[in-house]
N, C-alpha and C. Protein backbone atom coordinates (compact mmCIF):
# COMPACT_ATOMS: atom_id res chain seq x y z
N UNK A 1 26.29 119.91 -66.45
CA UNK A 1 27.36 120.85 -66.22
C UNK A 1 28.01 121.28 -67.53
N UNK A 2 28.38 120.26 -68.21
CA UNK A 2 28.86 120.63 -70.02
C UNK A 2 28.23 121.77 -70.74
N UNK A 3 26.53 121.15 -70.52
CA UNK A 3 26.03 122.18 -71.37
C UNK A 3 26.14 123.26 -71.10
N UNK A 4 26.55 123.88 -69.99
CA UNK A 4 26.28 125.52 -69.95
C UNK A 4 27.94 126.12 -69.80
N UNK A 5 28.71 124.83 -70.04
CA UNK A 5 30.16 125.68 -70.21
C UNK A 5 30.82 126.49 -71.64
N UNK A 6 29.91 125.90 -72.32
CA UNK A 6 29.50 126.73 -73.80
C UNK A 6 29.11 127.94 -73.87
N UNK A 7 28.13 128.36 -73.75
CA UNK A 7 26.97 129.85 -73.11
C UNK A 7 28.00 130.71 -72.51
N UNK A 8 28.49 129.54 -71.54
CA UNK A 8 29.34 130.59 -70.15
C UNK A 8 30.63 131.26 -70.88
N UNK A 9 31.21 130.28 -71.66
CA UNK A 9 32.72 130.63 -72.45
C UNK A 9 32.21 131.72 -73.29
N UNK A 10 31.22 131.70 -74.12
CA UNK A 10 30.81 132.62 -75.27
C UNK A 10 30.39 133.87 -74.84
N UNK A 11 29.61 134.00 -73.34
CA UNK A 11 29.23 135.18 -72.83
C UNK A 11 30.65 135.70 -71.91
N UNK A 12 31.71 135.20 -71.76
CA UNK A 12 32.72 135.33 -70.78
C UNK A 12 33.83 136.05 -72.10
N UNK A 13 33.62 135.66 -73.30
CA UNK A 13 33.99 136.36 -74.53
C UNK A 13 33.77 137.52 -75.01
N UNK A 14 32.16 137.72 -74.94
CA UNK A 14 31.26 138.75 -74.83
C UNK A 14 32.34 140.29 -74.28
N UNK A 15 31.40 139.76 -72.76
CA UNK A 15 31.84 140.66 -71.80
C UNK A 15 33.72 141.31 -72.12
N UNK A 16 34.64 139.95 -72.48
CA UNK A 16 35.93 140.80 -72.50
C UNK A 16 36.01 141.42 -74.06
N UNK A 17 35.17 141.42 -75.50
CA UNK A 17 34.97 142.16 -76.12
C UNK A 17 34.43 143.96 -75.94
N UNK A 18 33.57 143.87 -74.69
CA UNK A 18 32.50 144.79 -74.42
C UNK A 18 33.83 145.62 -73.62
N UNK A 19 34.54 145.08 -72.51
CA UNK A 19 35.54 145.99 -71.95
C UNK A 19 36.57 146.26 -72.58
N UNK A 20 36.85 145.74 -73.24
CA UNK A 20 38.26 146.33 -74.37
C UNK A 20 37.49 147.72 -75.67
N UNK A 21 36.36 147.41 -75.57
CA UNK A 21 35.45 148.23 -76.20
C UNK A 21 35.30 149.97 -75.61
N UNK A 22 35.12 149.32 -74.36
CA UNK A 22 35.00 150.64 -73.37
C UNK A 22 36.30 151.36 -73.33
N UNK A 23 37.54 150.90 -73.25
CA UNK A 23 38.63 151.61 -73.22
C UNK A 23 38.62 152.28 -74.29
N UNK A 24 38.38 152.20 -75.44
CA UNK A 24 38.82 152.52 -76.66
C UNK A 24 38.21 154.17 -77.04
N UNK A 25 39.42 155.62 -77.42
CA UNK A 25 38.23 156.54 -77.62
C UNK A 25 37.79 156.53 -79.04
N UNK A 26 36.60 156.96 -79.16
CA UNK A 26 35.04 156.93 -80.22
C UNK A 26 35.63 158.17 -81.22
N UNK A 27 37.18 158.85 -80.22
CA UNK A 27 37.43 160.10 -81.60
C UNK A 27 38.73 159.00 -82.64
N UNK A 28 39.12 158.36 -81.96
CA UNK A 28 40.33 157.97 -82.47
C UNK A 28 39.93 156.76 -83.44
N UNK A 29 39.14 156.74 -84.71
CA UNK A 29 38.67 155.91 -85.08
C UNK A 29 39.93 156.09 -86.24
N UNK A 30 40.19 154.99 -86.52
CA UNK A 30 41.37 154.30 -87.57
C UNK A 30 40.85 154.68 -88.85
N UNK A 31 41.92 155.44 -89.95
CA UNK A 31 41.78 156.10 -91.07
C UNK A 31 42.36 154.88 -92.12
N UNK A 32 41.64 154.15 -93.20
CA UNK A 32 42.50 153.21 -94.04
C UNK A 32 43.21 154.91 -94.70
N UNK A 33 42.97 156.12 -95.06
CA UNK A 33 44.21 156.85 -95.90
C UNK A 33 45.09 157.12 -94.81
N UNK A 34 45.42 157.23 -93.44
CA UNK A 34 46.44 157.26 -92.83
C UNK A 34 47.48 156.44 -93.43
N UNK A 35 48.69 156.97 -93.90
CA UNK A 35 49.80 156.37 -94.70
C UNK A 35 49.72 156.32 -95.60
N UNK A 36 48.54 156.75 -96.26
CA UNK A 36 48.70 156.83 -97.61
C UNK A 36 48.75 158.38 -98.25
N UNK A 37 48.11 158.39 -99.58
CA UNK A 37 48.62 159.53 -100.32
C UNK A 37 47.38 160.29 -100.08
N UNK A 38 47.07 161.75 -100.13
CA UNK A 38 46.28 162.46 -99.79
C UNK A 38 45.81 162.39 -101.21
N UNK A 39 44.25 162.49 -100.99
CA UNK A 39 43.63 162.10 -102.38
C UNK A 39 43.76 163.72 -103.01
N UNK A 40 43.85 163.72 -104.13
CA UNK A 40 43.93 164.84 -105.06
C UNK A 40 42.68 165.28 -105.54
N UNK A 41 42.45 167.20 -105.32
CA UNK A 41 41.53 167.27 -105.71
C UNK A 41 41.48 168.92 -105.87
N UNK A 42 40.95 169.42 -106.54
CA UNK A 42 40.94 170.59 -107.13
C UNK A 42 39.55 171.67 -107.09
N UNK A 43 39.34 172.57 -105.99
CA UNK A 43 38.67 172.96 -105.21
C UNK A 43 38.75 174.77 -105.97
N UNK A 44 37.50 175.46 -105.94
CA UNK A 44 37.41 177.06 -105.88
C UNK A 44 37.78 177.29 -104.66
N UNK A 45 38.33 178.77 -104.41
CA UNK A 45 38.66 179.32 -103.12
C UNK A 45 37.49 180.31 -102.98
N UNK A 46 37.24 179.82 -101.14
CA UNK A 46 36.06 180.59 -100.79
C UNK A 46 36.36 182.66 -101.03
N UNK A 47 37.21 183.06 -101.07
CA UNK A 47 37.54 184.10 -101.62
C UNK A 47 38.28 184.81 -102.42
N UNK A 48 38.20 183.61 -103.61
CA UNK A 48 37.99 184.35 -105.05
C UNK A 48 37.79 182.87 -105.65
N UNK A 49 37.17 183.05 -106.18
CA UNK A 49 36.26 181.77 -106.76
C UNK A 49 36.54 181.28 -108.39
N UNK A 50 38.02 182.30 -108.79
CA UNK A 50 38.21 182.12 -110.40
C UNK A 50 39.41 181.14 -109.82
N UNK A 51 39.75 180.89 -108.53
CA UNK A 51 41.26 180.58 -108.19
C UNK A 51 40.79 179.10 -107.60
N UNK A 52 41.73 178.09 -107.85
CA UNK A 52 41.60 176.71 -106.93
C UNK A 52 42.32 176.55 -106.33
N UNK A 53 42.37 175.64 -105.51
CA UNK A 53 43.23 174.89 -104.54
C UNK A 53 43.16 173.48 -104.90
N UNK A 54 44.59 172.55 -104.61
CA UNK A 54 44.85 171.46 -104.48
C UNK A 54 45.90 171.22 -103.76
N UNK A 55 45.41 169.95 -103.05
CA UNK A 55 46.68 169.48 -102.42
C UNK A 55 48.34 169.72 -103.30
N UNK A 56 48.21 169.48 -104.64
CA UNK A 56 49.84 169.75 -105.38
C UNK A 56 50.52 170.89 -105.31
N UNK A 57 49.65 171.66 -104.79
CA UNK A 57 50.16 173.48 -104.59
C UNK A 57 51.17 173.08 -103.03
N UNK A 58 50.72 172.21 -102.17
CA UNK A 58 51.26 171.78 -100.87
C UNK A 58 52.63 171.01 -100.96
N UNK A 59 53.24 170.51 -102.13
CA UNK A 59 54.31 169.62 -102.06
C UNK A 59 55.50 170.17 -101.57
N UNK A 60 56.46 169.35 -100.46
CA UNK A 60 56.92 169.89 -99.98
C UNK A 60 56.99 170.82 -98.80
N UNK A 61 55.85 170.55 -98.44
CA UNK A 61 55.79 171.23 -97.24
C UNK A 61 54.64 170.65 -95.85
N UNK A 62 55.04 170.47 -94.60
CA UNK A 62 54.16 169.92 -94.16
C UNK A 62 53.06 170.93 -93.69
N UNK A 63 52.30 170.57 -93.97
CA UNK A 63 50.42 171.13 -93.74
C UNK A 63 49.26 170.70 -92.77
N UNK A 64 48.39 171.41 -92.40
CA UNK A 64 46.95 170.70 -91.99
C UNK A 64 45.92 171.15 -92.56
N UNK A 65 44.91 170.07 -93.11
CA UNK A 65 43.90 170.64 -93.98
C UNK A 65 42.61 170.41 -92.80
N UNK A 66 41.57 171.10 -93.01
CA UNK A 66 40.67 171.13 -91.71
C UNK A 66 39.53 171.39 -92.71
N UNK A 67 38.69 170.30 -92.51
CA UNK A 67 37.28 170.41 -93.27
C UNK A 67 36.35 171.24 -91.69
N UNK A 68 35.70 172.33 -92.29
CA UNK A 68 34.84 172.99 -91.40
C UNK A 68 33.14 173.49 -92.23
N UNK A 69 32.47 173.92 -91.54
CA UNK A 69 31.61 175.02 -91.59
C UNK A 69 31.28 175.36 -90.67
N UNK A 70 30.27 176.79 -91.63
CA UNK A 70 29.58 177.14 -90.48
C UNK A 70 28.26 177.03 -89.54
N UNK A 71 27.74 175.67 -90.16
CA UNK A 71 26.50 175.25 -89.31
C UNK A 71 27.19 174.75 -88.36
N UNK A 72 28.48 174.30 -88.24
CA UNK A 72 28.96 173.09 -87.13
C UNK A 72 29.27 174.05 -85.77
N UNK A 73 28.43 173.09 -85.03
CA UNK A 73 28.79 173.87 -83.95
C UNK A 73 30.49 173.37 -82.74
N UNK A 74 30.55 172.10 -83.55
CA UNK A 74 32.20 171.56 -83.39
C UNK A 74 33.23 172.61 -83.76
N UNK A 75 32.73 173.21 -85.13
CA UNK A 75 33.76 173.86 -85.37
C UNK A 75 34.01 175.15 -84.82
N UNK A 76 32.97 175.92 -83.79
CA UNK A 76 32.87 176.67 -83.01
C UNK A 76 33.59 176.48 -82.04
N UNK A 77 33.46 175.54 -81.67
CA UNK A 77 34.42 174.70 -80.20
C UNK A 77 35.82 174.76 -80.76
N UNK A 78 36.30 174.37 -81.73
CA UNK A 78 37.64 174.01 -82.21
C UNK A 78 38.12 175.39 -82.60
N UNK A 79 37.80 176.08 -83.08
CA UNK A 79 38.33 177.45 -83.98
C UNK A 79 39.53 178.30 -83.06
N UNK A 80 38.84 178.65 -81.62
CA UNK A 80 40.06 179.61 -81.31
C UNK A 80 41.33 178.81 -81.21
N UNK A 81 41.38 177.18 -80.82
CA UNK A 81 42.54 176.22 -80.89
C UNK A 81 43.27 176.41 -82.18
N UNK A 82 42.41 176.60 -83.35
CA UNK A 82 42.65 176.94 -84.62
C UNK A 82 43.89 178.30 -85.11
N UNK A 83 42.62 179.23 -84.64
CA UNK A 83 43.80 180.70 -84.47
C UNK A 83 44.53 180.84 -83.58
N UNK A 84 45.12 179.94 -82.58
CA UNK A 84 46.68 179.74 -81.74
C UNK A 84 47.19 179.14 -82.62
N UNK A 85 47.00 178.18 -83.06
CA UNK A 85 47.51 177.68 -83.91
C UNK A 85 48.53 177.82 -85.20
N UNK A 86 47.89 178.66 -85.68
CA UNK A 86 47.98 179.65 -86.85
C UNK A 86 48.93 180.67 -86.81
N UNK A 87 48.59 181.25 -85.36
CA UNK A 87 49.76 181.83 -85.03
C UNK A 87 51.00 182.03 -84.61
N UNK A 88 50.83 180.49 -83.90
CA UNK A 88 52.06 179.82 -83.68
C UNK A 88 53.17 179.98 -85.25
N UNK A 89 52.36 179.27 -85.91
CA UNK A 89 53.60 179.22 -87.34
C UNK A 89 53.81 178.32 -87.52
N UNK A 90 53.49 176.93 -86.65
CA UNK A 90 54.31 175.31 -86.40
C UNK A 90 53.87 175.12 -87.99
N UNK A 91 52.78 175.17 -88.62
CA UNK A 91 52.21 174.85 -90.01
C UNK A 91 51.30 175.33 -90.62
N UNK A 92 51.12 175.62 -91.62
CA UNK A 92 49.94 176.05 -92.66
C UNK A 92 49.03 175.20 -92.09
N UNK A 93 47.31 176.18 -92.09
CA UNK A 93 46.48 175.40 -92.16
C UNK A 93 45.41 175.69 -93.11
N UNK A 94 45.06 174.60 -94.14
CA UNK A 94 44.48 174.56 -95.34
C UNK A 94 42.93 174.72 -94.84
N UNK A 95 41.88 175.36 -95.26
CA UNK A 95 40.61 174.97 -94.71
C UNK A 95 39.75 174.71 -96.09
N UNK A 96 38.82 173.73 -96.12
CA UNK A 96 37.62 173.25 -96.75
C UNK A 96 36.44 173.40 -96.48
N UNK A 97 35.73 174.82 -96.50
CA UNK A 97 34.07 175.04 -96.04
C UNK A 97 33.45 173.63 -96.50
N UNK A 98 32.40 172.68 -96.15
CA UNK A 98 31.93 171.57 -96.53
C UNK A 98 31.05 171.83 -96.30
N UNK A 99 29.95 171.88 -97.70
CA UNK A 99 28.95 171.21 -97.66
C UNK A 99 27.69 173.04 -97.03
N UNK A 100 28.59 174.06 -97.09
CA UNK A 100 28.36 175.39 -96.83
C UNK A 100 28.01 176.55 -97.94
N UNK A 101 27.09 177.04 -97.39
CA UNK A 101 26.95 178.49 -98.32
C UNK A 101 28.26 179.35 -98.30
N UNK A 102 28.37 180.04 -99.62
CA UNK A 102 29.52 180.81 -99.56
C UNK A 102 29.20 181.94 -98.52
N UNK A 103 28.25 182.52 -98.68
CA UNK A 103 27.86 183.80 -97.93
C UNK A 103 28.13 183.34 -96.21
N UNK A 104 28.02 182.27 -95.61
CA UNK A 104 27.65 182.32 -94.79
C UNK A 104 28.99 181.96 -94.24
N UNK A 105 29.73 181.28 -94.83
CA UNK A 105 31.03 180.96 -94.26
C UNK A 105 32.12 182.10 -94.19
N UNK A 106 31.57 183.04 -95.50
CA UNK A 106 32.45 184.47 -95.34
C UNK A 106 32.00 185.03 -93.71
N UNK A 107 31.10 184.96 -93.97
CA UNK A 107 30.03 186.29 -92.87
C UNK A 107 31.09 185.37 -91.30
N UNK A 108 31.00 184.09 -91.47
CA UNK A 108 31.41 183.19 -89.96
C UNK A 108 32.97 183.73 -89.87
N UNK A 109 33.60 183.53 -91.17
CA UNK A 109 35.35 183.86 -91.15
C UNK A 109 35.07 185.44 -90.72
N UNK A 110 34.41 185.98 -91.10
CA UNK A 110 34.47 187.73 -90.67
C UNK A 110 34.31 187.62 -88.99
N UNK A 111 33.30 187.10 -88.77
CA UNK A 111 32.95 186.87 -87.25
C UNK A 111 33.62 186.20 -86.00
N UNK A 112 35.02 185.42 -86.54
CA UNK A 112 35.04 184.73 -85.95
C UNK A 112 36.63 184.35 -85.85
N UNK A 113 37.28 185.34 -86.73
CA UNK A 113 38.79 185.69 -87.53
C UNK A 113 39.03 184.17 -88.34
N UNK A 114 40.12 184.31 -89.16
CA UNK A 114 40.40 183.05 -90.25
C UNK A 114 41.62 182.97 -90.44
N UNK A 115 41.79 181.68 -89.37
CA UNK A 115 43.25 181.05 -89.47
C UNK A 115 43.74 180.54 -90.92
N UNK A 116 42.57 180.57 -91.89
CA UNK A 116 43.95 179.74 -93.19
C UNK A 116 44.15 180.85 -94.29
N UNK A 117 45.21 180.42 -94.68
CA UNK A 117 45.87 181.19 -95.62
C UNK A 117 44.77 181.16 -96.69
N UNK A 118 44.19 180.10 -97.33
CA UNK A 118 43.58 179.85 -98.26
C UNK A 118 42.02 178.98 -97.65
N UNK A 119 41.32 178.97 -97.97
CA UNK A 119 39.92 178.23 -98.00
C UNK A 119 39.22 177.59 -99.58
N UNK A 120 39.16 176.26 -99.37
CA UNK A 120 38.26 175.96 -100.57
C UNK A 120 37.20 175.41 -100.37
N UNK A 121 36.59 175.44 -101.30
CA UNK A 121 35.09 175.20 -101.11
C UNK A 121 34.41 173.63 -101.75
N UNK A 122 34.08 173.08 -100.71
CA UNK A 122 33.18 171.59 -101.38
C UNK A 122 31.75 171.46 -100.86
N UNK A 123 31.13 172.32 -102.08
CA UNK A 123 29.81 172.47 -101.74
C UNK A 123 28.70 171.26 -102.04
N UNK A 124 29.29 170.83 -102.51
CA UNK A 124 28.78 168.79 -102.84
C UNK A 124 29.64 168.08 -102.00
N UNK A 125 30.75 168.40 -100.99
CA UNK A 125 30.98 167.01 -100.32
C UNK A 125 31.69 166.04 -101.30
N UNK A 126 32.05 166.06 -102.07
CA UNK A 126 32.44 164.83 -103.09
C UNK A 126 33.68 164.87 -102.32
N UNK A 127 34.80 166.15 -102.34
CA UNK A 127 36.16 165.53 -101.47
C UNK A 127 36.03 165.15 -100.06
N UNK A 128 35.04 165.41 -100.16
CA UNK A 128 34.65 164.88 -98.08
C UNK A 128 34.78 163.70 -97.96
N UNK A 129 34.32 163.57 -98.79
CA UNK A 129 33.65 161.36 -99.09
C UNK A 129 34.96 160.97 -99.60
N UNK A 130 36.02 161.14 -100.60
CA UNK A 130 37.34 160.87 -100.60
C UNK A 130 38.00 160.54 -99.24
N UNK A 131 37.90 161.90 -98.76
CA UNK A 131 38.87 162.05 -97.34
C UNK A 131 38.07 161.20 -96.38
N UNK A 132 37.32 160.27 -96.66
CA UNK A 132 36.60 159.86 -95.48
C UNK A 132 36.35 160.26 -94.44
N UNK A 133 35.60 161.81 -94.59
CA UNK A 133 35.31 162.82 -93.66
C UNK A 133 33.70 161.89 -93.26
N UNK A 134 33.55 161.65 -91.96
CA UNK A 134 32.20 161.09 -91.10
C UNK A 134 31.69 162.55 -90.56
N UNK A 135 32.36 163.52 -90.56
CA UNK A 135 31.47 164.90 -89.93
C UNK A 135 32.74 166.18 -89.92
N UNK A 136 32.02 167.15 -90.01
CA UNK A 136 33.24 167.96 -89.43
C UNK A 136 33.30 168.69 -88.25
N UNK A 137 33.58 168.94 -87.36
CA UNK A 137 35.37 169.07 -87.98
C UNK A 137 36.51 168.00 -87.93
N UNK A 138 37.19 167.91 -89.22
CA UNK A 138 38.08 167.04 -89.18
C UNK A 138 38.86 167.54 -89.78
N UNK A 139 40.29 167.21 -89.11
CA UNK A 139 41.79 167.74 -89.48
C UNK A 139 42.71 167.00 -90.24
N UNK A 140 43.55 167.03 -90.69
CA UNK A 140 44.48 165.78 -91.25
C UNK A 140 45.49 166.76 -91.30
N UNK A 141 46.87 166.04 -90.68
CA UNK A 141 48.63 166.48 -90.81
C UNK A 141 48.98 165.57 -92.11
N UNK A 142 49.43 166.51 -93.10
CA UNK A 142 50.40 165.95 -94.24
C UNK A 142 51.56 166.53 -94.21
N UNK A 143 52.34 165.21 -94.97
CA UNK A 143 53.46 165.65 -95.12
C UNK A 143 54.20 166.17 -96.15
N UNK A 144 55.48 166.23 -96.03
CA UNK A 144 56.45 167.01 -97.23
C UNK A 144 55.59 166.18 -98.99
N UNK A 145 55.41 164.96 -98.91
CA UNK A 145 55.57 163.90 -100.03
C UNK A 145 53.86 163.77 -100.46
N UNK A 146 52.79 164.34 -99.91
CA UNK A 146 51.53 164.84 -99.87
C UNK A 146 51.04 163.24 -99.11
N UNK A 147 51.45 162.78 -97.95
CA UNK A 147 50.98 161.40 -97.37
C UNK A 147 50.27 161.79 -96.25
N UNK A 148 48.87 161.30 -95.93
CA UNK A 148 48.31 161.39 -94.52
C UNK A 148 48.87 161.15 -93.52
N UNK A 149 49.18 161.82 -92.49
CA UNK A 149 50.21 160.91 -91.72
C UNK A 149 49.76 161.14 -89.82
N UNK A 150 48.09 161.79 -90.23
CA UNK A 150 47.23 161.32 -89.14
C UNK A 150 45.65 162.34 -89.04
N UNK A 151 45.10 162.19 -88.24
CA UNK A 151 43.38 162.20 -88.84
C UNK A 151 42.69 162.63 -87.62
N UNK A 152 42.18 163.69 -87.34
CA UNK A 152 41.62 163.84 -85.99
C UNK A 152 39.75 163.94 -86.56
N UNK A 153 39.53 163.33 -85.91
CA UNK A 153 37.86 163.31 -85.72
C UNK A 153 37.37 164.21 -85.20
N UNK A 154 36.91 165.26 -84.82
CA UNK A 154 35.69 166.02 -83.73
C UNK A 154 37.00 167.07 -83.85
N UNK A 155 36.61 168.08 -83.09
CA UNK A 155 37.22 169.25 -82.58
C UNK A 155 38.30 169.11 -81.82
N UNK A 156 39.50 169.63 -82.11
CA UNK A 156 40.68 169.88 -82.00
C UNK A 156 40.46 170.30 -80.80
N UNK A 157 41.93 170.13 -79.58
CA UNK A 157 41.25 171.00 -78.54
C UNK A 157 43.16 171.09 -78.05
N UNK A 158 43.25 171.79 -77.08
CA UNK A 158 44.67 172.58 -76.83
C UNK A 158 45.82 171.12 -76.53
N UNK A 159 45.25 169.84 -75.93
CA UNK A 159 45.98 168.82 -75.43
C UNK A 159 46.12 168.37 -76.22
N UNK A 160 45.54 167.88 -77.25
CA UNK A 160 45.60 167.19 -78.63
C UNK A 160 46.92 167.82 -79.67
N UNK A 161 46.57 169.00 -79.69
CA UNK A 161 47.43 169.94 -80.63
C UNK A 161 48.77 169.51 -79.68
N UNK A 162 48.82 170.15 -78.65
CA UNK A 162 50.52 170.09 -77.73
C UNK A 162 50.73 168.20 -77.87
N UNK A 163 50.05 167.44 -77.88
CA UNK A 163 50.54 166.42 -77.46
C UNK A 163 50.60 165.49 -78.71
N UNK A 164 50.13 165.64 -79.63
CA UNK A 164 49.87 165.11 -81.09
C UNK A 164 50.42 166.05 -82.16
N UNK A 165 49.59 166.58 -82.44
CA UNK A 165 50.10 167.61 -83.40
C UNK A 165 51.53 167.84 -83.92
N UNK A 166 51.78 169.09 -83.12
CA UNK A 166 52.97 169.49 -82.91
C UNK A 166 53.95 168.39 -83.01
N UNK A 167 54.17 167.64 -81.96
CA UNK A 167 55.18 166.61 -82.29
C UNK A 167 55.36 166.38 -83.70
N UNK A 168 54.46 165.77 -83.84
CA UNK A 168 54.31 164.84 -85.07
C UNK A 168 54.81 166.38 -86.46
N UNK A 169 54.36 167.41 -86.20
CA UNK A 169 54.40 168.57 -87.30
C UNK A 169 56.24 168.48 -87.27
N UNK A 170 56.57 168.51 -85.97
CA UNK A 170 58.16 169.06 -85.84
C UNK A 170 58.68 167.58 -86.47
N UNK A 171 58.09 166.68 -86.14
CA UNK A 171 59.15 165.65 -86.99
C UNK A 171 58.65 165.18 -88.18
N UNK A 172 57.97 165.25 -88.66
CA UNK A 172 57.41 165.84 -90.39
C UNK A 172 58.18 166.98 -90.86
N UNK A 173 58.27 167.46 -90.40
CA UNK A 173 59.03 168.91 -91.13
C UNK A 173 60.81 168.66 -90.77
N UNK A 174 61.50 168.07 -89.85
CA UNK A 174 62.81 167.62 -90.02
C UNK A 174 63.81 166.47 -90.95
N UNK A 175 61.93 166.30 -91.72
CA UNK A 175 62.73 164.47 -92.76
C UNK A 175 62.88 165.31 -94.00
């Protein structure tokens, strides 16, 4: 009887690892830069290419930066959430073509209208891999002080924005 109360405890462990597993969603994966400082980095703009972007141009103000292209077909899904967005006014949204042809991301912003004020370009991915971007599309809310202060995985979608977002934008922008 002993021997198999071992097995039984370790597989009875198992199983309540495996269901606490199942609850959990696969977008909401934990950012170590959440709370911290948005890594700094100094980017060409996809339309005009003598001009950069960096997060330090942002101080003071709360923002969302949104790594996209146009192979992603996520970011197809996410975009018109994008231009409500945008138009709302709640915040600037910064965009990062990743890992994209210039031509082709113009031709997609022509096709497809272009929520950011500005676009830069990381055609090596090097700030991707900073931002611990796993795919795009991925969003990040900063704040006034340039701090991550949350991280969406996959495509943005209208419940997320009203129920995350926003909040979090309106009380970022009241400190």
């Amino acid at each position: 009887m002993n021997r198999f109360l071992l097995p039984l405890t370790i597989f009875g462990i198992m199983v309540g690892f495996l269901a606490v597993g199942l609850t959990l969603n696969p977008r909401e994966i934990p950012s170590p830069l959440v709370g911290k400082a948005a890594p700094i980095f100094s980017l060409p703009q996809l339309h005009d290419q003598d001009k950069v972007f960096s997060p330090d141009d942002m101080k003071g103000q709360v923002w969302l930066l949104n790594f996209w292209a146009s192979w992603c077909s996520g970011c197809r899904t996410e975009h018109p959430v994008l231009m409500d967005l945008a138009k709302s006014g709640a915040a600037p949204i910064y965009g990062v073509d990743y890992k994209d042809q210039r031509g082709e991301a113009l031709a997609w912003l022509d096709q497809w209208g272009n929520p950011y004020p500005i676009v830069a370009v990381d055609a090596a991915g090097k700030v991707g891999i900073d931002y611990g971007v796993y795919g795009v599309p991925e969003t990040y809310v900063i704040d006034k002080q340039g701090v991550i202060r949350y991280k969406q995985i996959g495509p943005l979608d209208d419940e997320t924005v009203e129920k995350k977002i926003l909040p979090l934008v309106k009380e970022l922008q009241a400190k």
